[in-house]
ModelCIF file with pLDDT and N, C-alpha, C, O atoms, coordinates in Angstrom:
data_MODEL
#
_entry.id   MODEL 
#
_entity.id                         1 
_entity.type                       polymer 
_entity.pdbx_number_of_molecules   1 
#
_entity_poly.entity_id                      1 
_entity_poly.type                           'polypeptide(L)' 
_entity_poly.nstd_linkage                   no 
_entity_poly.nstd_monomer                   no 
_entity_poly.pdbx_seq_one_letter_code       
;(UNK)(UNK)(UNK)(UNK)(UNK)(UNK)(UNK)(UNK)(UNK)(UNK)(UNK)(UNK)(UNK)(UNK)(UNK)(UNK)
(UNK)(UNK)(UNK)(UNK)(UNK)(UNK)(UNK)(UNK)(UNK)(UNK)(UNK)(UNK)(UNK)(UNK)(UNK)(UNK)
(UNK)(UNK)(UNK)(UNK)(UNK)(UNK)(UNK)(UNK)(UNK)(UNK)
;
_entity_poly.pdbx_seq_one_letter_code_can   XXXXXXXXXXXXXXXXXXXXXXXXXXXXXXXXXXXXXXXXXX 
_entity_poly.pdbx_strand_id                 A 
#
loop_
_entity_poly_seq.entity_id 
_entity_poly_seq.num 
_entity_poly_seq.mon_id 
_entity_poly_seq.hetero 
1 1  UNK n 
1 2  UNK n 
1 3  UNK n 
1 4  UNK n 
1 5  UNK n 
1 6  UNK n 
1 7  UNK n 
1 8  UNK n 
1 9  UNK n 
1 10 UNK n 
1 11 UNK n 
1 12 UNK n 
1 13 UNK n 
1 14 UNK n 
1 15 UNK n 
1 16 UNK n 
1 17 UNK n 
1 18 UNK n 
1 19 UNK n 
1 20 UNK n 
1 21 UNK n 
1 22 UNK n 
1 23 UNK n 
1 24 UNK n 
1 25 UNK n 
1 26 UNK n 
1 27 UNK n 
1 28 UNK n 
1 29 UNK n 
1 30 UNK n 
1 31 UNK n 
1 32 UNK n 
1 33 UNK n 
1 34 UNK n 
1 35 UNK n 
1 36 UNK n 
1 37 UNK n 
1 38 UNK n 
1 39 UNK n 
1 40 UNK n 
1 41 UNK n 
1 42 UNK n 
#
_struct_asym.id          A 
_struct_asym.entity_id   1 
#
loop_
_ma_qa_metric.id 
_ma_qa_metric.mode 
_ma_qa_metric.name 
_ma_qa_metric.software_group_id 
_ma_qa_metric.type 
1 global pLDDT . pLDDT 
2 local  pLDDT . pLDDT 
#
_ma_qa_metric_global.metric_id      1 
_ma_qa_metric_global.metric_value   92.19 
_ma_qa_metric_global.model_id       1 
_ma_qa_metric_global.ordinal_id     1 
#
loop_
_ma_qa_metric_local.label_asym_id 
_ma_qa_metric_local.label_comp_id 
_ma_qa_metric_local.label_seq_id 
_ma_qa_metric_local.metric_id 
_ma_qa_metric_local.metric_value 
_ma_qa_metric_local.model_id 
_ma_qa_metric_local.ordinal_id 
A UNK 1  2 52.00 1 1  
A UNK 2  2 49.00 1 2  
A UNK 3  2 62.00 1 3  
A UNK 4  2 79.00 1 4  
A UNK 5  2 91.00 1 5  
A UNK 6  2 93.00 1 6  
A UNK 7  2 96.00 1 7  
A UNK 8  2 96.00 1 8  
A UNK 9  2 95.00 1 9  
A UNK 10 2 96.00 1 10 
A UNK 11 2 97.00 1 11 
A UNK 12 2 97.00 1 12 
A UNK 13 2 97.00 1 13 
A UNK 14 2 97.00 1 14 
A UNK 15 2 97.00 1 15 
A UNK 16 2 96.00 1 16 
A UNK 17 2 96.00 1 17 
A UNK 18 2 97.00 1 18 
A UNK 19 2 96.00 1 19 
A UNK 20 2 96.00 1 20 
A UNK 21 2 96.00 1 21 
A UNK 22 2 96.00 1 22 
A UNK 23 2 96.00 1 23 
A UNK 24 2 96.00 1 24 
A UNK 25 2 96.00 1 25 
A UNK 26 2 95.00 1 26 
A UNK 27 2 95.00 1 27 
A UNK 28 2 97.00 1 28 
A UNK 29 2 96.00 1 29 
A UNK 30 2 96.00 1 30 
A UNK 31 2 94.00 1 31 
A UNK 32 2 95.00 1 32 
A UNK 33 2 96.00 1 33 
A UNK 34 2 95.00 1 34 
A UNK 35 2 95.00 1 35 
A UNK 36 2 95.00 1 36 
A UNK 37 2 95.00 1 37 
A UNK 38 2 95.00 1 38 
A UNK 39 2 94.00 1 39 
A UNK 40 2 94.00 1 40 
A UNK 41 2 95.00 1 41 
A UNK 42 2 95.00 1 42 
#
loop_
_atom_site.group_PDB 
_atom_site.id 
_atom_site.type_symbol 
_atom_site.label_atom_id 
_atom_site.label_alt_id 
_atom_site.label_comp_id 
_atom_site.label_asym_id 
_atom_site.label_entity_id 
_atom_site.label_seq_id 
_atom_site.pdbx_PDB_ins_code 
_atom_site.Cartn_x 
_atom_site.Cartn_y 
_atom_site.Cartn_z 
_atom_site.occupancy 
_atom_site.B_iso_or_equiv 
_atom_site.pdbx_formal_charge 
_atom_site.auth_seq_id 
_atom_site.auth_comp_id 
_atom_site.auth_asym_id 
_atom_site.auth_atom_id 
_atom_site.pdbx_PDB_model_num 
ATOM 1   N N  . UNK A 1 1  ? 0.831   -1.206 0.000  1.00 52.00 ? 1  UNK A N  1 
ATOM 2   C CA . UNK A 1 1  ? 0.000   0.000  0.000  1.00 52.00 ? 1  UNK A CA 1 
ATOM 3   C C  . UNK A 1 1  ? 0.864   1.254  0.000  1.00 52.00 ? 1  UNK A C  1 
ATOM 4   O O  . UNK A 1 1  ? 0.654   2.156  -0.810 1.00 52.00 ? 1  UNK A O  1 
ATOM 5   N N  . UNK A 1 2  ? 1.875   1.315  0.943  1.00 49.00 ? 2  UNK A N  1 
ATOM 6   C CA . UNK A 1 2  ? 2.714   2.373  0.581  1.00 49.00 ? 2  UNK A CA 1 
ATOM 7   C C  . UNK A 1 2  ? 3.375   2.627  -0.749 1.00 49.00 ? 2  UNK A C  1 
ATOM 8   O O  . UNK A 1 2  ? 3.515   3.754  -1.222 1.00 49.00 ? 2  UNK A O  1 
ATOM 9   N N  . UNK A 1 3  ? 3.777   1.500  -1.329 1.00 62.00 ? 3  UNK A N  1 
ATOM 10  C CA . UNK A 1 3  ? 4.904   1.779  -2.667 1.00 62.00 ? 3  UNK A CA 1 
ATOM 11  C C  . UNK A 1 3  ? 3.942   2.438  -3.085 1.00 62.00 ? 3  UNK A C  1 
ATOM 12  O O  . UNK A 1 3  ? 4.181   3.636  -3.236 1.00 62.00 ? 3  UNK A O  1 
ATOM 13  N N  . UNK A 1 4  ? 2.699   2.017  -3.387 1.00 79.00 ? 4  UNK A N  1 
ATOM 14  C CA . UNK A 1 4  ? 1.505   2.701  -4.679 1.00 79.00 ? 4  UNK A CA 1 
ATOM 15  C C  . UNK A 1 4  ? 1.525   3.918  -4.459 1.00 79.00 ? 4  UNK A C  1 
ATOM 16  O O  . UNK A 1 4  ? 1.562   4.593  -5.488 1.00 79.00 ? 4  UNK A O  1 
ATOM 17  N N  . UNK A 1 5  ? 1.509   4.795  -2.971 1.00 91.00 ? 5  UNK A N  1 
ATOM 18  C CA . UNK A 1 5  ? 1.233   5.710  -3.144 1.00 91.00 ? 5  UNK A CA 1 
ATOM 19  C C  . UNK A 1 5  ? 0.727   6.611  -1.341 1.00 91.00 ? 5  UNK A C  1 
ATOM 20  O O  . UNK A 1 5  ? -0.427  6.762  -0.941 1.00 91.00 ? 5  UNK A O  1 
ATOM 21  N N  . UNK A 1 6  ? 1.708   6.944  -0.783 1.00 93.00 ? 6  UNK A N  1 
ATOM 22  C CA . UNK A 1 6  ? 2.025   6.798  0.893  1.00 93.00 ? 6  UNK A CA 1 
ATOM 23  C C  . UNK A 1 6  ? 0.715   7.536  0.968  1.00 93.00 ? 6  UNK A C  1 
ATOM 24  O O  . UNK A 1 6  ? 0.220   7.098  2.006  1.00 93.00 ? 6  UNK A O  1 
ATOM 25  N N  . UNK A 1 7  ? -0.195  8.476  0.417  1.00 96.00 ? 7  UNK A N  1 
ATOM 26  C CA . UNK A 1 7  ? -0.963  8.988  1.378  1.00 96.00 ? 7  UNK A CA 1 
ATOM 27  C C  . UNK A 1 7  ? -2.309  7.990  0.722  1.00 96.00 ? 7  UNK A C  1 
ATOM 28  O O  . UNK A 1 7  ? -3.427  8.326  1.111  1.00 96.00 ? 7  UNK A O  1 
ATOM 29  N N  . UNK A 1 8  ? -2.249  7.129  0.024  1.00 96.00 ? 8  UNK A N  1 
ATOM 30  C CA . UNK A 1 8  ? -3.681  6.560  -0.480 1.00 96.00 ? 8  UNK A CA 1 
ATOM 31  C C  . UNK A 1 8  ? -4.782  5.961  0.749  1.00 96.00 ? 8  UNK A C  1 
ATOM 32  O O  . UNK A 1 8  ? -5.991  6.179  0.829  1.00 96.00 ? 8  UNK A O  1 
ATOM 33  N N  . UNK A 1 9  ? -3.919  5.146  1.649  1.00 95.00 ? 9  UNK A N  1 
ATOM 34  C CA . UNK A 1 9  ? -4.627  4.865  2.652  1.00 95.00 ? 9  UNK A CA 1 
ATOM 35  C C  . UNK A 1 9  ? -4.999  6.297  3.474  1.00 95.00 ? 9  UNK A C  1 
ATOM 36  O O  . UNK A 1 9  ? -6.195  6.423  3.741  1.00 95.00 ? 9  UNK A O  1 
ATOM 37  N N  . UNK A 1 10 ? -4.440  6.974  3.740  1.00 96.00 ? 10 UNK A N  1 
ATOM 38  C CA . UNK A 1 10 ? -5.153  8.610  4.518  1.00 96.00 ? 10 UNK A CA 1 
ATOM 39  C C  . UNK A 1 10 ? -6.373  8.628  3.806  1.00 96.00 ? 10 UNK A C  1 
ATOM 40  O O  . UNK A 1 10 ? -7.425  8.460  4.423  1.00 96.00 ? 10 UNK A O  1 
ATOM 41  N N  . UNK A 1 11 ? -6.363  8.868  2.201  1.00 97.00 ? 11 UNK A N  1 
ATOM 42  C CA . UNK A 1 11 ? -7.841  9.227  1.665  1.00 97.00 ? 11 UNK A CA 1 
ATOM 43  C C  . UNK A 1 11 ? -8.364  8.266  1.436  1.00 97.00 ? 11 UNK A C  1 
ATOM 44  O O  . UNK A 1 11 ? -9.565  8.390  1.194  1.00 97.00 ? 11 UNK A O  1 
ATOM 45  N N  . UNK A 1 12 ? -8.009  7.403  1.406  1.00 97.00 ? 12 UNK A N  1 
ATOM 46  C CA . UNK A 1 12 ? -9.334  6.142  1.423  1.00 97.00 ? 12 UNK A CA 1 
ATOM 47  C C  . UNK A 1 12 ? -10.307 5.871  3.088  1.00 97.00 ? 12 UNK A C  1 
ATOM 48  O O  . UNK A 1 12 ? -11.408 5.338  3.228  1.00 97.00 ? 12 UNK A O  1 
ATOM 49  N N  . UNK A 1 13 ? -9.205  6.586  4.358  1.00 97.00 ? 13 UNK A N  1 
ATOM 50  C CA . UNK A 1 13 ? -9.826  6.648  5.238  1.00 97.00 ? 13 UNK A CA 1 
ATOM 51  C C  . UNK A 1 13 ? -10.720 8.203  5.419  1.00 97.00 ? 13 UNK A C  1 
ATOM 52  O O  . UNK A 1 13 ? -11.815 8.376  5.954  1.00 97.00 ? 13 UNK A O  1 
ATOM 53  N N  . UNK A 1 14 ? -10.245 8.730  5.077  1.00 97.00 ? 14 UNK A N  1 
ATOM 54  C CA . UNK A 1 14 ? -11.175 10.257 5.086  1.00 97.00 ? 14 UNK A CA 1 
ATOM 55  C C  . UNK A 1 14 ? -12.128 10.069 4.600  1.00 97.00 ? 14 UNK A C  1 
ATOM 56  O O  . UNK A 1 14 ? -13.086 10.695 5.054  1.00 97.00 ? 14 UNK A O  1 
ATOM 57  N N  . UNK A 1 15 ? -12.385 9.078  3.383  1.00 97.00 ? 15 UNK A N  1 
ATOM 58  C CA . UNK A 1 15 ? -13.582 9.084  2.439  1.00 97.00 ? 15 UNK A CA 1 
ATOM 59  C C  . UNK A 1 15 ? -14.412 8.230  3.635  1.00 97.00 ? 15 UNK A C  1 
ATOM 60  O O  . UNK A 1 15 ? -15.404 8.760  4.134  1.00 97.00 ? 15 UNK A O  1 
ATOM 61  N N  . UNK A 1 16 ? -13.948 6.799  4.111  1.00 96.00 ? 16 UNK A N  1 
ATOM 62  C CA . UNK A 1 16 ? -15.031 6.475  4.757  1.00 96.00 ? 16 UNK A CA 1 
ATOM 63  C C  . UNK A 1 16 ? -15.251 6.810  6.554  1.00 96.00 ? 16 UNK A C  1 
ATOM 64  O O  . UNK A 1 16 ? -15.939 6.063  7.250  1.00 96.00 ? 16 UNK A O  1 
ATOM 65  N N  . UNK A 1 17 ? -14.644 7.869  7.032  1.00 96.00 ? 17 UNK A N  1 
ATOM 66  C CA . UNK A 1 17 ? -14.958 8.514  7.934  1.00 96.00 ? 17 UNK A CA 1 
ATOM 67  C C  . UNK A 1 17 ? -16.062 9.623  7.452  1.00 96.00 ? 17 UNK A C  1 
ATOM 68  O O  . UNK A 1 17 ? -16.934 9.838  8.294  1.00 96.00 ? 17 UNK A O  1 
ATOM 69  N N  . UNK A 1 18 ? -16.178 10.459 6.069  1.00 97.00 ? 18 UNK A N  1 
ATOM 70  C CA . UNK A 1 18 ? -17.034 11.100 5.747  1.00 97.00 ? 18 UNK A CA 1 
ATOM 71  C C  . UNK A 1 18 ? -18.485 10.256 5.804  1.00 97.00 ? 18 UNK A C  1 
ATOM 72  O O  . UNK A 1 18 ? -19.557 10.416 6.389  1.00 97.00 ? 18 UNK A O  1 
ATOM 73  N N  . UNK A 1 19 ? -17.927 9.272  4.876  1.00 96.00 ? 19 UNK A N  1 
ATOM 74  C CA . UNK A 1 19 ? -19.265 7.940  5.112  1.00 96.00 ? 19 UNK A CA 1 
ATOM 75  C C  . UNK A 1 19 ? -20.260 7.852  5.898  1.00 96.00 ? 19 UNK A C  1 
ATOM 76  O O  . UNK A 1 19 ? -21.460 7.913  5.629  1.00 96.00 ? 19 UNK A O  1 
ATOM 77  N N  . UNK A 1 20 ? -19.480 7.631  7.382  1.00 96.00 ? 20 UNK A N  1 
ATOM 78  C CA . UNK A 1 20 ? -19.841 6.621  8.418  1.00 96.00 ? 20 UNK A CA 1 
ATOM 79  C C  . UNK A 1 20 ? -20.905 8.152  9.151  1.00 96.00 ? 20 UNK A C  1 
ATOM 80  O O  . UNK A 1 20 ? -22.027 7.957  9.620  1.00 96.00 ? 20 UNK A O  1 
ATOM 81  N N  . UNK A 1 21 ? -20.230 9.618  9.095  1.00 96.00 ? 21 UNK A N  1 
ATOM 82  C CA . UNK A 1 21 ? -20.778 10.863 9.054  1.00 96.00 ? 21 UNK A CA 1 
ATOM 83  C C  . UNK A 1 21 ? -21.899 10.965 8.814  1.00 96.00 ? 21 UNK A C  1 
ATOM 84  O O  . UNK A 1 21 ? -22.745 11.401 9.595  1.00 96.00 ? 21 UNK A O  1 
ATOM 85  N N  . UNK A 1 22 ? -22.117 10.521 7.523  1.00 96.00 ? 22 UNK A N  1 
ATOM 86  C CA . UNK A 1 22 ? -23.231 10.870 6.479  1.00 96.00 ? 22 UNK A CA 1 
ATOM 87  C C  . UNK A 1 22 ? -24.078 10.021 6.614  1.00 96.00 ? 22 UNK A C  1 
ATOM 88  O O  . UNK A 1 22 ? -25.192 10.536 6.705  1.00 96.00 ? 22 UNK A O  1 
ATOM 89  N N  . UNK A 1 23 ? -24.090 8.621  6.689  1.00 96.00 ? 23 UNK A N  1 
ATOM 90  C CA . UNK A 1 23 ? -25.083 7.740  7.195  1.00 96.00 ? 23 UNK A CA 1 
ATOM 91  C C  . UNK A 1 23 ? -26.487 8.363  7.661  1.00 96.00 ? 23 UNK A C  1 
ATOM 92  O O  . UNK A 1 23 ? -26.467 9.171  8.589  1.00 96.00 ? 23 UNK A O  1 
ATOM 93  N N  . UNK A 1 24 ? -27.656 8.035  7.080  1.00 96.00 ? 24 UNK A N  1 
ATOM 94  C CA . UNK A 1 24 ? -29.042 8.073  8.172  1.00 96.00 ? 24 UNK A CA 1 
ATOM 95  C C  . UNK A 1 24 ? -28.496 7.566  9.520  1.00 96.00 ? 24 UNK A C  1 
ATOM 96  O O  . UNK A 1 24 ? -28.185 8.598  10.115 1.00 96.00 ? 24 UNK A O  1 
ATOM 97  N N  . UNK A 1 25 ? -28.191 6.412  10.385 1.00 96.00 ? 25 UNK A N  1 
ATOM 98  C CA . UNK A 1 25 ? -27.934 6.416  11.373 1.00 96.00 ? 25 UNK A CA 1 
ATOM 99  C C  . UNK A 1 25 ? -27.458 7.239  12.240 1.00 96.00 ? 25 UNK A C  1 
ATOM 100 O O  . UNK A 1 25 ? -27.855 7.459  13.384 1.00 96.00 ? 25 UNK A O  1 
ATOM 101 N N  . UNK A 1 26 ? -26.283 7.854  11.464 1.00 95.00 ? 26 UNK A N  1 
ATOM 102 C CA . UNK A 1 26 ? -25.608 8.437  12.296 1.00 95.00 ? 26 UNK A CA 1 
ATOM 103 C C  . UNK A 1 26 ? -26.142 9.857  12.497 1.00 95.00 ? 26 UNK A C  1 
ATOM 104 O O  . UNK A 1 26 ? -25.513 10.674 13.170 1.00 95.00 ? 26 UNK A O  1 
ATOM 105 N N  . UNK A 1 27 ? -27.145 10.103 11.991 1.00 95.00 ? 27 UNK A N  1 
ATOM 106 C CA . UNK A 1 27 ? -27.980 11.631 11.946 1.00 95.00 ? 27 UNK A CA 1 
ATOM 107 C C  . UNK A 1 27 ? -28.653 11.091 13.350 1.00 95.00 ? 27 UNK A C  1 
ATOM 108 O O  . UNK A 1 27 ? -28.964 12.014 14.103 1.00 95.00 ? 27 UNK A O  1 
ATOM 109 N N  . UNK A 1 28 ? -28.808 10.365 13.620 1.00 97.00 ? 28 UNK A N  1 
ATOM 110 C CA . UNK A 1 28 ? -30.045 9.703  14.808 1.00 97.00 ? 28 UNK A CA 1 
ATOM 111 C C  . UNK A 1 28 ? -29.052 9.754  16.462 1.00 97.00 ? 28 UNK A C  1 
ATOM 112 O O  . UNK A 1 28 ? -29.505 10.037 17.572 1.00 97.00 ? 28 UNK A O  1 
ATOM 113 N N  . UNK A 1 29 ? -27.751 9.410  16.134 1.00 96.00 ? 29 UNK A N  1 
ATOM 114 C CA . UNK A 1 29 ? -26.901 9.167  17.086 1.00 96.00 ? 29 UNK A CA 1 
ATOM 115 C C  . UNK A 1 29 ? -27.032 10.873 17.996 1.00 96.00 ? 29 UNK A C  1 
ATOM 116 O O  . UNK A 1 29 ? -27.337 11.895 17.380 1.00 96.00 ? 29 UNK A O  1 
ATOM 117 N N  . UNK A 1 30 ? -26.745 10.859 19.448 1.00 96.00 ? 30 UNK A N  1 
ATOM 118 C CA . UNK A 1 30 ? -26.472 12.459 20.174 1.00 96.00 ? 30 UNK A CA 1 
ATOM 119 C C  . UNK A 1 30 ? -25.095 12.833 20.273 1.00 96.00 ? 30 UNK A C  1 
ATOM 120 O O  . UNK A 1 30 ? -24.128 12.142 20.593 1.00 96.00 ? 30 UNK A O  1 
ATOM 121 N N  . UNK A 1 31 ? -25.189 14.528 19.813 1.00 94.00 ? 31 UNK A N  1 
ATOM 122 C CA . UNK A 1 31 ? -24.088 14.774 19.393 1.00 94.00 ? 31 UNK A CA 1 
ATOM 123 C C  . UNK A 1 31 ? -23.132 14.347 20.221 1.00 94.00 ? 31 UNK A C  1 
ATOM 124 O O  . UNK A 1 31 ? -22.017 14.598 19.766 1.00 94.00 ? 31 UNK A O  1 
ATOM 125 N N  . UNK A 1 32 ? -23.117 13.751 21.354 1.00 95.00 ? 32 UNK A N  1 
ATOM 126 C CA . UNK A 1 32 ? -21.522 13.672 21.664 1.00 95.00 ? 32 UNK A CA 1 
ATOM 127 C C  . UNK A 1 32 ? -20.875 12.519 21.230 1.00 95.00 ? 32 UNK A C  1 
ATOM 128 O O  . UNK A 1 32 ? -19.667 12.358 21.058 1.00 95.00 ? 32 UNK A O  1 
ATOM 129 N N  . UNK A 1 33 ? -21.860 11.668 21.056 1.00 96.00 ? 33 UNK A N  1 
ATOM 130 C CA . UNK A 1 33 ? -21.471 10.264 20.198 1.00 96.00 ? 33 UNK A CA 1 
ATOM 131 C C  . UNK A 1 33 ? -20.714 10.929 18.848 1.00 96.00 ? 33 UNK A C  1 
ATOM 132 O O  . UNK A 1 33 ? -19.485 10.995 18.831 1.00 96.00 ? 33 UNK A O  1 
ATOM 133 N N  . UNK A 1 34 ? -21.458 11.378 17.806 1.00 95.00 ? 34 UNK A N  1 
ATOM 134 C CA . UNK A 1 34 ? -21.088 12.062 16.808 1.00 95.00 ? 34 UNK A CA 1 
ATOM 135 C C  . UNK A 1 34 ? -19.390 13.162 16.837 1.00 95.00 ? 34 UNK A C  1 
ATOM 136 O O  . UNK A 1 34 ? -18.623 13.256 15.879 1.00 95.00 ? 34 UNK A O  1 
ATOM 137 N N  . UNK A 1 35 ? -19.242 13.718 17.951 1.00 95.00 ? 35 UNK A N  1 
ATOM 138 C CA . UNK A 1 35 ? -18.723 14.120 18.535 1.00 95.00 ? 35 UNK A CA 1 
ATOM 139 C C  . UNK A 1 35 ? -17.060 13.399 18.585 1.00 95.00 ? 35 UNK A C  1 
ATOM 140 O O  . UNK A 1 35 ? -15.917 13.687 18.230 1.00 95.00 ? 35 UNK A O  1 
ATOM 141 N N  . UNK A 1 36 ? -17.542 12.681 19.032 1.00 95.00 ? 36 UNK A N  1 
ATOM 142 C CA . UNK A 1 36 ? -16.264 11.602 19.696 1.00 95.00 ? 36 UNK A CA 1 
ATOM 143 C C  . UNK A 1 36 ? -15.985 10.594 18.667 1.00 95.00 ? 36 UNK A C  1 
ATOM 144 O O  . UNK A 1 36 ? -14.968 9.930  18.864 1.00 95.00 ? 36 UNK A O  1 
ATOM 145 N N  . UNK A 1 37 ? -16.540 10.382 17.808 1.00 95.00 ? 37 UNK A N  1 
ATOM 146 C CA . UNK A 1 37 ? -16.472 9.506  16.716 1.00 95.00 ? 37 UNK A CA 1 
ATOM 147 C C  . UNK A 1 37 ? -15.527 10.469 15.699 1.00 95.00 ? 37 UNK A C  1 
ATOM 148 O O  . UNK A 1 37 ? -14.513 10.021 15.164 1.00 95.00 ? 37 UNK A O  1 
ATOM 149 N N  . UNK A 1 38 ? -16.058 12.025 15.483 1.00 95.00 ? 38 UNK A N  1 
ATOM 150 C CA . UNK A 1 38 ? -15.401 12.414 14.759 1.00 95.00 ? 38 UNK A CA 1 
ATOM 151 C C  . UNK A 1 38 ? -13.793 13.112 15.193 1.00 95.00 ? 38 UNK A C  1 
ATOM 152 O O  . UNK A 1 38 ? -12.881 13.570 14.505 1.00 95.00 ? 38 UNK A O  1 
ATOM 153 N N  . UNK A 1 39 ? -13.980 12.932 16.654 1.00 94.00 ? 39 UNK A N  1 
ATOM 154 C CA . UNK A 1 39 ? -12.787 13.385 16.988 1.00 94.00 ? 39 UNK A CA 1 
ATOM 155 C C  . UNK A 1 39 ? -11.090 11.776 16.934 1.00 94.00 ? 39 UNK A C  1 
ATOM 156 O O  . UNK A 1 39 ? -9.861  11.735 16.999 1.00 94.00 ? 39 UNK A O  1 
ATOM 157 N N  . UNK A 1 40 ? -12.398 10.729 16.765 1.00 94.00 ? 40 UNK A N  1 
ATOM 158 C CA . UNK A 1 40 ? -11.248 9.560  17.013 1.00 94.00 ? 40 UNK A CA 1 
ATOM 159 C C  . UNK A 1 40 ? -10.523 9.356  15.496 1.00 94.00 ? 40 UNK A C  1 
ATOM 160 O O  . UNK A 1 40 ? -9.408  8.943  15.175 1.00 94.00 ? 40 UNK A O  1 
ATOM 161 N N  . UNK A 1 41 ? -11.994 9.968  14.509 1.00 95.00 ? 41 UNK A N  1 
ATOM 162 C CA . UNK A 1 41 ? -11.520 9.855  13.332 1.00 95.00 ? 41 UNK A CA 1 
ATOM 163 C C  . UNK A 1 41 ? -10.455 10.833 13.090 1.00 95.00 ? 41 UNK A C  1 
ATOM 164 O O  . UNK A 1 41 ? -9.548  10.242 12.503 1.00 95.00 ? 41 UNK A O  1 
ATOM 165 N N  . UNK A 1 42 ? -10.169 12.029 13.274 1.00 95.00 ? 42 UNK A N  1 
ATOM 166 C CA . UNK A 1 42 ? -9.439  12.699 13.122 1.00 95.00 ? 42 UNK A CA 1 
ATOM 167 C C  . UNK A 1 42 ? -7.777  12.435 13.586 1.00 95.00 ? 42 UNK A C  1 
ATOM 168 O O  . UNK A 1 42 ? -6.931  13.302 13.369 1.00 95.00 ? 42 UNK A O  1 
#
């Protein structure tokens, strides 16, 4: 994964941290859940 291309895994994880964001579920979750999810993602 690195030879291909060192930051590919970073944006392949940004994309599905945006994901997991965007979900109907996760609109339902309280913000501190939301919160803390996006802070672990970061």
């Amino acid at each position: 994964a690195a030879a291909a291309d060192p930051f590919d895994r970073a944006a392949f994880f940004l994309t599905c941290l945006i994901d997991s964001l965007s979900r109907p579920e996760a609109l339902l979750l309280p913000h501190e859940r939301v919160e803390e999810d996006a802070e672990n993602g970061a």
